[in-house]
PDB file of N, CA and C in Angstrom:
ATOM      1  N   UNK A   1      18.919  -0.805   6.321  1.00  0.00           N
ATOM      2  CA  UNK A   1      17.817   0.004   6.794  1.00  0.00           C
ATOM      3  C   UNK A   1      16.715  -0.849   7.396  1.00  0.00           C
ATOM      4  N   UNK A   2      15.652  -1.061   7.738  1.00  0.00           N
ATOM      5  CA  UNK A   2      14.607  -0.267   8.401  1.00  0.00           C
ATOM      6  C   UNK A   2      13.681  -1.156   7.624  1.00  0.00           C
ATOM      7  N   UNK A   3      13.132  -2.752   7.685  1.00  0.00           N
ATOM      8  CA  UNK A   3      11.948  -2.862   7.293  1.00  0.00           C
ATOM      9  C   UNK A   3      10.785  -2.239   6.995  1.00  0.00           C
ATOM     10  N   UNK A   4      10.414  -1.970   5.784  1.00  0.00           N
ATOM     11  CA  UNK A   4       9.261  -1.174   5.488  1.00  0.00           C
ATOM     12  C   UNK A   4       8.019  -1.847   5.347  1.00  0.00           C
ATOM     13  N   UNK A   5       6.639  -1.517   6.522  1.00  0.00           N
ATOM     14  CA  UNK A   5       5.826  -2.739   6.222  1.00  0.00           C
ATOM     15  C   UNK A   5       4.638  -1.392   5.057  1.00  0.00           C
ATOM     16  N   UNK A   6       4.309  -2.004   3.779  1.00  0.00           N
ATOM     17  CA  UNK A   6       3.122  -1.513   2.612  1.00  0.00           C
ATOM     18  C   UNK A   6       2.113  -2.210   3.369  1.00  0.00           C
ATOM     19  N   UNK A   7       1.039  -1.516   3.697  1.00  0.00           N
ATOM     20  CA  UNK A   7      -0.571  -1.795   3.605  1.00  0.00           C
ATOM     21  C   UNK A   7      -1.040  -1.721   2.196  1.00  0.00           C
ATOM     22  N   UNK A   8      -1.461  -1.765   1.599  1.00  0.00           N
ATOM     23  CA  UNK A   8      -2.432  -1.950   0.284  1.00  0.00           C
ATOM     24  C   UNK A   8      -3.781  -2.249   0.235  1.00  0.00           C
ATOM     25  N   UNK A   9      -4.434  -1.131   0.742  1.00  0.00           N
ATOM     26  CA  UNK A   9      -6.234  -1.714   0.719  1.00  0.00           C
ATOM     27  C   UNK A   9      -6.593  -1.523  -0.800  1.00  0.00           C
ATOM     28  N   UNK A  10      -7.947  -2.705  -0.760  1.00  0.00           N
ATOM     29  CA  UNK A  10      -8.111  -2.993  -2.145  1.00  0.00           C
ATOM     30  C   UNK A  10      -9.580  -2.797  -1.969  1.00  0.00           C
ATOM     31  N   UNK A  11     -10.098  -2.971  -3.175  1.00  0.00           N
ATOM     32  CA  UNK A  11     -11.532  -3.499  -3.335  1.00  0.00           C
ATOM     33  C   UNK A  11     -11.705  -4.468  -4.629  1.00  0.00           C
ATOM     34  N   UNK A  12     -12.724  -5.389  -4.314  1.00  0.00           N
ATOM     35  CA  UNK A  12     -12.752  -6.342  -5.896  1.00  0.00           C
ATOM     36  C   UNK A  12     -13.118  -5.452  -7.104  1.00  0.00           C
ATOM     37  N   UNK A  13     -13.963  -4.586  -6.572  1.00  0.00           N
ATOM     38  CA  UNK A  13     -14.941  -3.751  -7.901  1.00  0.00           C
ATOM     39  C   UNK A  13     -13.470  -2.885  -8.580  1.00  0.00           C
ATOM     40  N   UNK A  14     -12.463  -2.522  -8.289  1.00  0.00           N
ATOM     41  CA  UNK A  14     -11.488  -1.508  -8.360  1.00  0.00           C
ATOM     42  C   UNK A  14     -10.534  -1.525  -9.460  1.00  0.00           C
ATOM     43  N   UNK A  15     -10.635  -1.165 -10.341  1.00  0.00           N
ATOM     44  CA  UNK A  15      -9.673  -1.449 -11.443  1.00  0.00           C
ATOM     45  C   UNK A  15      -8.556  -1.418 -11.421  1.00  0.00           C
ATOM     46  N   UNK A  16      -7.497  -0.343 -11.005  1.00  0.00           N
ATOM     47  CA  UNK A  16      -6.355   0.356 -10.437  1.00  0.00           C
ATOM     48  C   UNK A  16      -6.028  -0.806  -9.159  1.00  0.00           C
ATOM     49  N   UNK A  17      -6.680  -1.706  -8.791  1.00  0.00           N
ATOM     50  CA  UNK A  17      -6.429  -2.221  -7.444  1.00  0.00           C
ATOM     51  C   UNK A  17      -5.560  -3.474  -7.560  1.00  0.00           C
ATOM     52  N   UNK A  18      -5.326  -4.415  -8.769  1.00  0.00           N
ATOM     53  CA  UNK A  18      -4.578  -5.347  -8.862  1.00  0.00           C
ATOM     54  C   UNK A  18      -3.191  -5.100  -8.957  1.00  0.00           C
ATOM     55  N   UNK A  19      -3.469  -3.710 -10.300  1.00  0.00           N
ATOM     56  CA  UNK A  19      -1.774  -3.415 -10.504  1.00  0.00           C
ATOM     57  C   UNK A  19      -1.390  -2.735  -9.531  1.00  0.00           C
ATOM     58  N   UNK A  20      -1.585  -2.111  -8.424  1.00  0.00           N
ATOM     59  CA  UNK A  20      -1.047  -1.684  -7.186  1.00  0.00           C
ATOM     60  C   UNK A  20      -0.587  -2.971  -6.500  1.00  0.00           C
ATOM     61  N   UNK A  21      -1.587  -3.591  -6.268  1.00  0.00           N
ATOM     62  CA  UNK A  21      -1.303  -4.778  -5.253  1.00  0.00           C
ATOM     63  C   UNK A  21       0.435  -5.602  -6.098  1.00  0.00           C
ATOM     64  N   UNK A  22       0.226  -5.917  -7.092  1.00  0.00           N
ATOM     65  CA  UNK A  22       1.436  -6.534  -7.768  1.00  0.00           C
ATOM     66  C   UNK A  22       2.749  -5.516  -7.864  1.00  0.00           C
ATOM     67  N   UNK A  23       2.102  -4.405  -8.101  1.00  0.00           N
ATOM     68  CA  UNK A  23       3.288  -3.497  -8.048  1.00  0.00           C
ATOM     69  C   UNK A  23       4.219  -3.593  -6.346  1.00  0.00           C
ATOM     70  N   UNK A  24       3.058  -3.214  -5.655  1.00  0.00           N
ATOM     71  CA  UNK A  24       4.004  -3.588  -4.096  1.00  0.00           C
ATOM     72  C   UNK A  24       4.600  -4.806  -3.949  1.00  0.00           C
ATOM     73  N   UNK A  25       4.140  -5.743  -4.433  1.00  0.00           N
ATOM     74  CA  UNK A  25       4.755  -7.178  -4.100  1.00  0.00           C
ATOM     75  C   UNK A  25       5.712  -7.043  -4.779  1.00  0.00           C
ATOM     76  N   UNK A  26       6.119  -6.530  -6.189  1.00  0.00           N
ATOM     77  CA  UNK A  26       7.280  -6.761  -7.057  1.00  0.00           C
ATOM     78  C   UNK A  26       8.366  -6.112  -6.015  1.00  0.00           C
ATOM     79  N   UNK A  27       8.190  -5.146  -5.550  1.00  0.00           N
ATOM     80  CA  UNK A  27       8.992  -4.682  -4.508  1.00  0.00           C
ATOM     81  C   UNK A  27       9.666  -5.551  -3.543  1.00  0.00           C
ATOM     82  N   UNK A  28       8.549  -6.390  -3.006  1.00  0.00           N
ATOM     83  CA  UNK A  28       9.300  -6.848  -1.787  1.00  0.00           C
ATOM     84  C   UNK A  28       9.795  -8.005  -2.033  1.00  0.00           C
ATOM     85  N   UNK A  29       9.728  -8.541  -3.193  1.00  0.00           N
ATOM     86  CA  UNK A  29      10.163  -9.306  -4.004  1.00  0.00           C
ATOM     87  C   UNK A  29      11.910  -9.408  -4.326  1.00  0.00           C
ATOM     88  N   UNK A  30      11.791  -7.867  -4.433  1.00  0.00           N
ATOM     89  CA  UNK A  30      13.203  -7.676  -5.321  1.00  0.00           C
ATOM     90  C   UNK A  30      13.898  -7.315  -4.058  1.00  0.00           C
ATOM     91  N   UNK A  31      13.502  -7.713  -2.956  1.00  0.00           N
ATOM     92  CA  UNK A  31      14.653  -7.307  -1.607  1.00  0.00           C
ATOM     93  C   UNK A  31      14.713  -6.188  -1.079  1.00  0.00           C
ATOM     94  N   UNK A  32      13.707  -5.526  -1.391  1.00  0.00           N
ATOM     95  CA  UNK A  32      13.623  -4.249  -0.918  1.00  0.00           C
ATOM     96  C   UNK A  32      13.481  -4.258   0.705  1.00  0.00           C
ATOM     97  N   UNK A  33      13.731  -4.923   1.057  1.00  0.00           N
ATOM     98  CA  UNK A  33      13.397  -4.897   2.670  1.00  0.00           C
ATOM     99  C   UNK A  33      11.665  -4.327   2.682  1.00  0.00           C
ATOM    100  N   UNK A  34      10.446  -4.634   2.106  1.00  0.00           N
ATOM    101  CA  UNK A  34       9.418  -4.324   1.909  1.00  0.00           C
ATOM    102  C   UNK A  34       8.438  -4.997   2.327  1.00  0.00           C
ATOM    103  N   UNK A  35       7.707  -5.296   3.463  1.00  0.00           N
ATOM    104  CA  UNK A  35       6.432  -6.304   3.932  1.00  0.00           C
ATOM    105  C   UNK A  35       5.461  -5.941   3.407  1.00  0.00           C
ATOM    106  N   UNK A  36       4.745  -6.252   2.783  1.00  0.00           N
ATOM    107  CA  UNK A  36       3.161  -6.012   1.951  1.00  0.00           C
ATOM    108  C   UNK A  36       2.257  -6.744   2.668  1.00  0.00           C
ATOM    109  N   UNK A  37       1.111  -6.075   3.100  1.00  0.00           N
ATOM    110  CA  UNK A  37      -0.130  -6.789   3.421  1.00  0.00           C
ATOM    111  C   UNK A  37      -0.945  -6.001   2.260  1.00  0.00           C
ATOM    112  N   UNK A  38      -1.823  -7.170   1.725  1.00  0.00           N
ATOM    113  CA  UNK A  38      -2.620  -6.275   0.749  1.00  0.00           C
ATOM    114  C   UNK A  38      -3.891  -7.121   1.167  1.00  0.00           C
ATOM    115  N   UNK A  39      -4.819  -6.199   1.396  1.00  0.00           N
ATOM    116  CA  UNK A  39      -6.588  -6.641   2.262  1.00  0.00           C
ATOM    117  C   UNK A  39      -7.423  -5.636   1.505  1.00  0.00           C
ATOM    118  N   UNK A  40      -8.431  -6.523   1.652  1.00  0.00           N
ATOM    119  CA  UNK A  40      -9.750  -6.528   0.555  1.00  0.00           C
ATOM    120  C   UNK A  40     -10.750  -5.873   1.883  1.00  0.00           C
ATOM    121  N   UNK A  41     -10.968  -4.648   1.776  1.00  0.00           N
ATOM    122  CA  UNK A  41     -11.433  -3.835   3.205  1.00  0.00           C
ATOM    123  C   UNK A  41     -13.333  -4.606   2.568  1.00  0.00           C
ATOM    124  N   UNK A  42     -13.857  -5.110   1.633  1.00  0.00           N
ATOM    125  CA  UNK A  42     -14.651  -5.885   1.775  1.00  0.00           C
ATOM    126  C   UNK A  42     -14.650  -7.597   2.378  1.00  0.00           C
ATOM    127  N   UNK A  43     -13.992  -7.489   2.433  1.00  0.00           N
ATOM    128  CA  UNK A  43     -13.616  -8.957   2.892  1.00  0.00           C
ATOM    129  C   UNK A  43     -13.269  -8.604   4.858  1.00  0.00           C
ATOM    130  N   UNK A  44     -12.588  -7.739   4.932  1.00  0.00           N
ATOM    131  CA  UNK A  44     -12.139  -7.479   6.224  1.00  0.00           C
ATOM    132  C   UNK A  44     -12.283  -5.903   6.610  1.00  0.00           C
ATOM    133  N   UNK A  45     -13.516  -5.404   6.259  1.00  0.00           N
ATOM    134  CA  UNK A  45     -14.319  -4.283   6.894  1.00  0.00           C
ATOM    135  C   UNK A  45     -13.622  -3.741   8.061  1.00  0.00           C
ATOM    136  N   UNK A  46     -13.307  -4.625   9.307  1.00  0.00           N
ATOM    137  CA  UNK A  46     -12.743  -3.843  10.626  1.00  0.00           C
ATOM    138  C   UNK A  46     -11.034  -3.330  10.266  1.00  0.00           C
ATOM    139  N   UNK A  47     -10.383  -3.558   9.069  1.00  0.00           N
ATOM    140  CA  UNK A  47      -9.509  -2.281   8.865  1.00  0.00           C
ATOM    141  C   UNK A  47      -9.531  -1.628   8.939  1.00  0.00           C
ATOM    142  N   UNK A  48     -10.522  -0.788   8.544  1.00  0.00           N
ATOM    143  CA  UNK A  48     -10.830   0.256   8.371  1.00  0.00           C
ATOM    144  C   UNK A  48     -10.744   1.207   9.684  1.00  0.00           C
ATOM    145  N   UNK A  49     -11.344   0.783  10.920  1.00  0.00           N
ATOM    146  CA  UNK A  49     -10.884   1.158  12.128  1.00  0.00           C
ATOM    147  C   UNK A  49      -9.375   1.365  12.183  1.00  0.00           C
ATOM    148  N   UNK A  50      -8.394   0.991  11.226  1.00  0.00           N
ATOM    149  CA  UNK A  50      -7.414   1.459  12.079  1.00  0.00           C
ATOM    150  C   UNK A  50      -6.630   2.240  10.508  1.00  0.00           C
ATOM    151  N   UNK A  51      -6.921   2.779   9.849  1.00  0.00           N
ATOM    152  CA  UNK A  51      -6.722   3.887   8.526  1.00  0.00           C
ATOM    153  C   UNK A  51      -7.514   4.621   8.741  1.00  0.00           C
ATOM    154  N   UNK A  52      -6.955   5.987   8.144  1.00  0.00           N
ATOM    155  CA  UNK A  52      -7.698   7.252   7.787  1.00  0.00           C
ATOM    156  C   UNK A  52      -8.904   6.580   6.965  1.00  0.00           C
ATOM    157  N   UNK A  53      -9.826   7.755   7.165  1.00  0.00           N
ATOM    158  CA  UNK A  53     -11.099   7.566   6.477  1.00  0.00           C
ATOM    159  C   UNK A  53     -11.253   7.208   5.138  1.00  0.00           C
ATOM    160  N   UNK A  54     -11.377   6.112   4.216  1.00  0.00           N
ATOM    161  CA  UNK A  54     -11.495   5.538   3.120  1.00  0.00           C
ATOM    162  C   UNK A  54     -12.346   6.072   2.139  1.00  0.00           C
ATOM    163  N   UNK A  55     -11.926   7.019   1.172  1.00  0.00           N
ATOM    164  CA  UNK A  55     -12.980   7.613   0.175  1.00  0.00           C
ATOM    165  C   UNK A  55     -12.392   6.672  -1.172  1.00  0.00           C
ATOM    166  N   UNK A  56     -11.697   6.339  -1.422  1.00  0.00           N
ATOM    167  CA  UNK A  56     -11.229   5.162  -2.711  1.00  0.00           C
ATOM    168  C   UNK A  56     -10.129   4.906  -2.282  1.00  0.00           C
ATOM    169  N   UNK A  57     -10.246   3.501  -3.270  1.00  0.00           N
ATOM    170  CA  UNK A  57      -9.065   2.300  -3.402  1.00  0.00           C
ATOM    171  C   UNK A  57      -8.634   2.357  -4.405  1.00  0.00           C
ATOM    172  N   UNK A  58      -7.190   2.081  -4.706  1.00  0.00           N
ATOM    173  CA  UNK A  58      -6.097   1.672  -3.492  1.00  0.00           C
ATOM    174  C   UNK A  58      -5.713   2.774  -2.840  1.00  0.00           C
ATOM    175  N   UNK A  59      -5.807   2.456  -1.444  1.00  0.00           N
ATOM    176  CA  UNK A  59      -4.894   2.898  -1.081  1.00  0.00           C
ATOM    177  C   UNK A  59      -3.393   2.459  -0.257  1.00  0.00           C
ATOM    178  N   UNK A  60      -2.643   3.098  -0.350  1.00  0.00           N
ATOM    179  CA  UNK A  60      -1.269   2.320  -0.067  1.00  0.00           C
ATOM    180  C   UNK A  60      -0.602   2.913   1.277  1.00  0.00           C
ATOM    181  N   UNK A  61      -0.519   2.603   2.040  1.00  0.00           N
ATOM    182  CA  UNK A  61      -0.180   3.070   3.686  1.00  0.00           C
ATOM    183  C   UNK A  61       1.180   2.432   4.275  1.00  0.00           C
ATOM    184  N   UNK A  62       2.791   3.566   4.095  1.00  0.00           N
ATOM    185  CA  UNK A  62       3.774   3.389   4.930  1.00  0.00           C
ATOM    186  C   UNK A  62       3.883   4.180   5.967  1.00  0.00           C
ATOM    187  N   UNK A  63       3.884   3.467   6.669  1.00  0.00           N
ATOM    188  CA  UNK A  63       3.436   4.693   8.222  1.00  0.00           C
ATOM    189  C   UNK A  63       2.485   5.751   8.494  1.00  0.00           C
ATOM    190  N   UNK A  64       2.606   7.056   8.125  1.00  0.00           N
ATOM    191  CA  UNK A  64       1.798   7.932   8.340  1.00  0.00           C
ATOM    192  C   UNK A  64       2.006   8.520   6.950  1.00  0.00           C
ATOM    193  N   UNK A  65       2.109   7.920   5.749  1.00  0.00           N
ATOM    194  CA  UNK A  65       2.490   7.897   4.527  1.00  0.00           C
ATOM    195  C   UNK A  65       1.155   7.575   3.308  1.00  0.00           C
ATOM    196  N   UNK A  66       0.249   8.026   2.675  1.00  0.00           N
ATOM    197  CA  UNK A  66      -0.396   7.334   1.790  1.00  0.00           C
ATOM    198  C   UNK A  66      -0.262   7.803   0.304  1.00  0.00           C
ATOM    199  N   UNK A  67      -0.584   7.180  -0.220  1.00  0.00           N
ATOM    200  CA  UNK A  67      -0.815   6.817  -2.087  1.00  0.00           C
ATOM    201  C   UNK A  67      -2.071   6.829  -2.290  1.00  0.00           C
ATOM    202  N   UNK A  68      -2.807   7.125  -3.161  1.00  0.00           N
ATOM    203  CA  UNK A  68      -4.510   7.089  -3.229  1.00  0.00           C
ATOM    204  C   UNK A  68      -4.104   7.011  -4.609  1.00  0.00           C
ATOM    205  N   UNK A  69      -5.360   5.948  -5.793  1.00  0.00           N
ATOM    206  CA  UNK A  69      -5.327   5.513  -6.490  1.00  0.00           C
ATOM    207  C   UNK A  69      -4.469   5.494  -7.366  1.00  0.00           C
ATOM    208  N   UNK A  70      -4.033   6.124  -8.108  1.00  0.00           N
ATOM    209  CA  UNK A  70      -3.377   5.743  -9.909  1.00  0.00           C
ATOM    210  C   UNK A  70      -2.069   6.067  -8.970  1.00  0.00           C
ATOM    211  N   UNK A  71      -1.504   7.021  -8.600  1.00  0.00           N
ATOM    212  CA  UNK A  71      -0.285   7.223  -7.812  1.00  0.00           C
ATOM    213  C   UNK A  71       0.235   6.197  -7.270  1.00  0.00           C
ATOM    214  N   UNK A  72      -0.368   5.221  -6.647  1.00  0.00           N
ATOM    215  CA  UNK A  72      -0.349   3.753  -5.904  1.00  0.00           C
ATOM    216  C   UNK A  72       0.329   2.929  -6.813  1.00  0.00           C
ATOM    217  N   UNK A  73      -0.153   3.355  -8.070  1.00  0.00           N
ATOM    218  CA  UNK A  73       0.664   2.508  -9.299  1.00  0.00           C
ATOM    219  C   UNK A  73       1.765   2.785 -10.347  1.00  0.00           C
ATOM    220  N   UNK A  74       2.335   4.094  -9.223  1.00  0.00           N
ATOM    221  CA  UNK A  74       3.065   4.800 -10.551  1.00  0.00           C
ATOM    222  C   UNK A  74       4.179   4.336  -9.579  1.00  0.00           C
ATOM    223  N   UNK A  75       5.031   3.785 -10.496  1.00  0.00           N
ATOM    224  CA  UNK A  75       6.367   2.850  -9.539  1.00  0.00           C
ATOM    225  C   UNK A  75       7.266   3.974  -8.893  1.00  0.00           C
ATOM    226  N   UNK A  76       7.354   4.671  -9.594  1.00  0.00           N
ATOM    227  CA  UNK A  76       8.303   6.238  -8.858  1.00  0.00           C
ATOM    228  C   UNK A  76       8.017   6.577  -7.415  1.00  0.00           C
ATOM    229  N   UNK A  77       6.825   7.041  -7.460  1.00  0.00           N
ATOM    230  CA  UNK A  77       5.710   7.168  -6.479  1.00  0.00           C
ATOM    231  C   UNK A  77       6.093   6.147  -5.879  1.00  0.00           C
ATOM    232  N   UNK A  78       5.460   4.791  -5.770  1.00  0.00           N
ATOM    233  CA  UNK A  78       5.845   3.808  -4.754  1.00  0.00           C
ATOM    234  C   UNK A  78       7.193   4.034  -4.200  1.00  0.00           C
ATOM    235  N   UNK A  79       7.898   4.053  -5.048  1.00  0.00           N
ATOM    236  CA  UNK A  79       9.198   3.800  -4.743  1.00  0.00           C
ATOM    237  C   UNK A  79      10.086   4.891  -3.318  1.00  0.00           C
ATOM    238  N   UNK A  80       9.299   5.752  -3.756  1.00  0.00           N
ATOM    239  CA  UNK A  80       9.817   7.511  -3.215  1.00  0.00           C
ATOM    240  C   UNK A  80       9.367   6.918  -1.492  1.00  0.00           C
ATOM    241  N   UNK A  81       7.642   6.027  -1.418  1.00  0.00           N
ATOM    242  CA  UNK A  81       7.236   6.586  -0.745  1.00  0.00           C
ATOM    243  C   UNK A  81       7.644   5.192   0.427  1.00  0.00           C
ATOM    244  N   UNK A  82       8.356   4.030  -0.165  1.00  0.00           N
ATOM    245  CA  UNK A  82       8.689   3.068   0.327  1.00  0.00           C
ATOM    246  C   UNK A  82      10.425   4.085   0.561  1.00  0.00           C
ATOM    247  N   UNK A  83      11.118   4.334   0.144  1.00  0.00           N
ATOM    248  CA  UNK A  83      12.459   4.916   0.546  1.00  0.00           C
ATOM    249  C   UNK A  83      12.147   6.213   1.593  1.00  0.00           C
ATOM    250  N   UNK A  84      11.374   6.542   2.336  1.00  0.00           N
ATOM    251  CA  UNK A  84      11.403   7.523   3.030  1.00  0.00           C
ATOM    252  C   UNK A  84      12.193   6.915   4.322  1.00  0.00           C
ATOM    253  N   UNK A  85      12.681   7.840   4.940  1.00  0.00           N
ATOM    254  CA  UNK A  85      13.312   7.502   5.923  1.00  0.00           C
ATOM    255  C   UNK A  85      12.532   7.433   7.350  1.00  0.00           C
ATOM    256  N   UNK A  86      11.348   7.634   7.188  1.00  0.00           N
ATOM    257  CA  UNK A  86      10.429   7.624   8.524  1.00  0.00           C
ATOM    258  C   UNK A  86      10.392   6.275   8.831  1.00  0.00           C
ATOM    259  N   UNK A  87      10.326   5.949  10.715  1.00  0.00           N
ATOM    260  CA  UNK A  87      10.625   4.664  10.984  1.00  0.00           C
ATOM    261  C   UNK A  87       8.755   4.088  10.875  1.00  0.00           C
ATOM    262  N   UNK A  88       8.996   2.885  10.702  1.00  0.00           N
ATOM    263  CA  UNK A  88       7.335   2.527  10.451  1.00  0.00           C
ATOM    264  C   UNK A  88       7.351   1.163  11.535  1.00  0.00           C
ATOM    265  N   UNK A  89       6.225   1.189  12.312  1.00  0.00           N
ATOM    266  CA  UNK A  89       5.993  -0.032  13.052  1.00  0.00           C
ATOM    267  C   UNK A  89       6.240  -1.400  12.570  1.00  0.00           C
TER     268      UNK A  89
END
């Protein structure tokens, strides 16, 4: 299949935001065919220009696909939303 690239926006203040971030990496880790970028939208503010409008972190972005907080970390969830069959840039 179909490289899947994970966005993962974070924030430092964010509790929920590490174990997301590790949760996606364990993924692409395990061969999932899975690219993770995970960015600190304080650190790199002009993301934000290119995601839907940001009301909390994490959020987790496969294509036209998102996860918003605790969901981001529920591995099922990831998992479902990394196996979709939509093609992603």
């Amino acid at each position: 299949g179909e490289e899947k690239k994970l966005t993962v926006l974070v924030t430092y203040a964010c509790p929920q935001c590490p174990l997301v971030a590790q949760l996606a990496m364990r993924f692409a880790m395990a061969g999932e065919k899975v690219r993770v970028d995970v960015i600190d939208i304080f650190e790199f503010p002009e993301v934000k220009e290119d995601f839907p409008v940001l009301i909390s972190t994490p959020k987790v972005f496969v294509g036209s696909r998102t996860l918003t907080g605790s969901r981001g970390g529920n591995e099922a969830s990831l998992l479902e939303l990394i196996k979709t069959k939509e093609v992603t840039e």
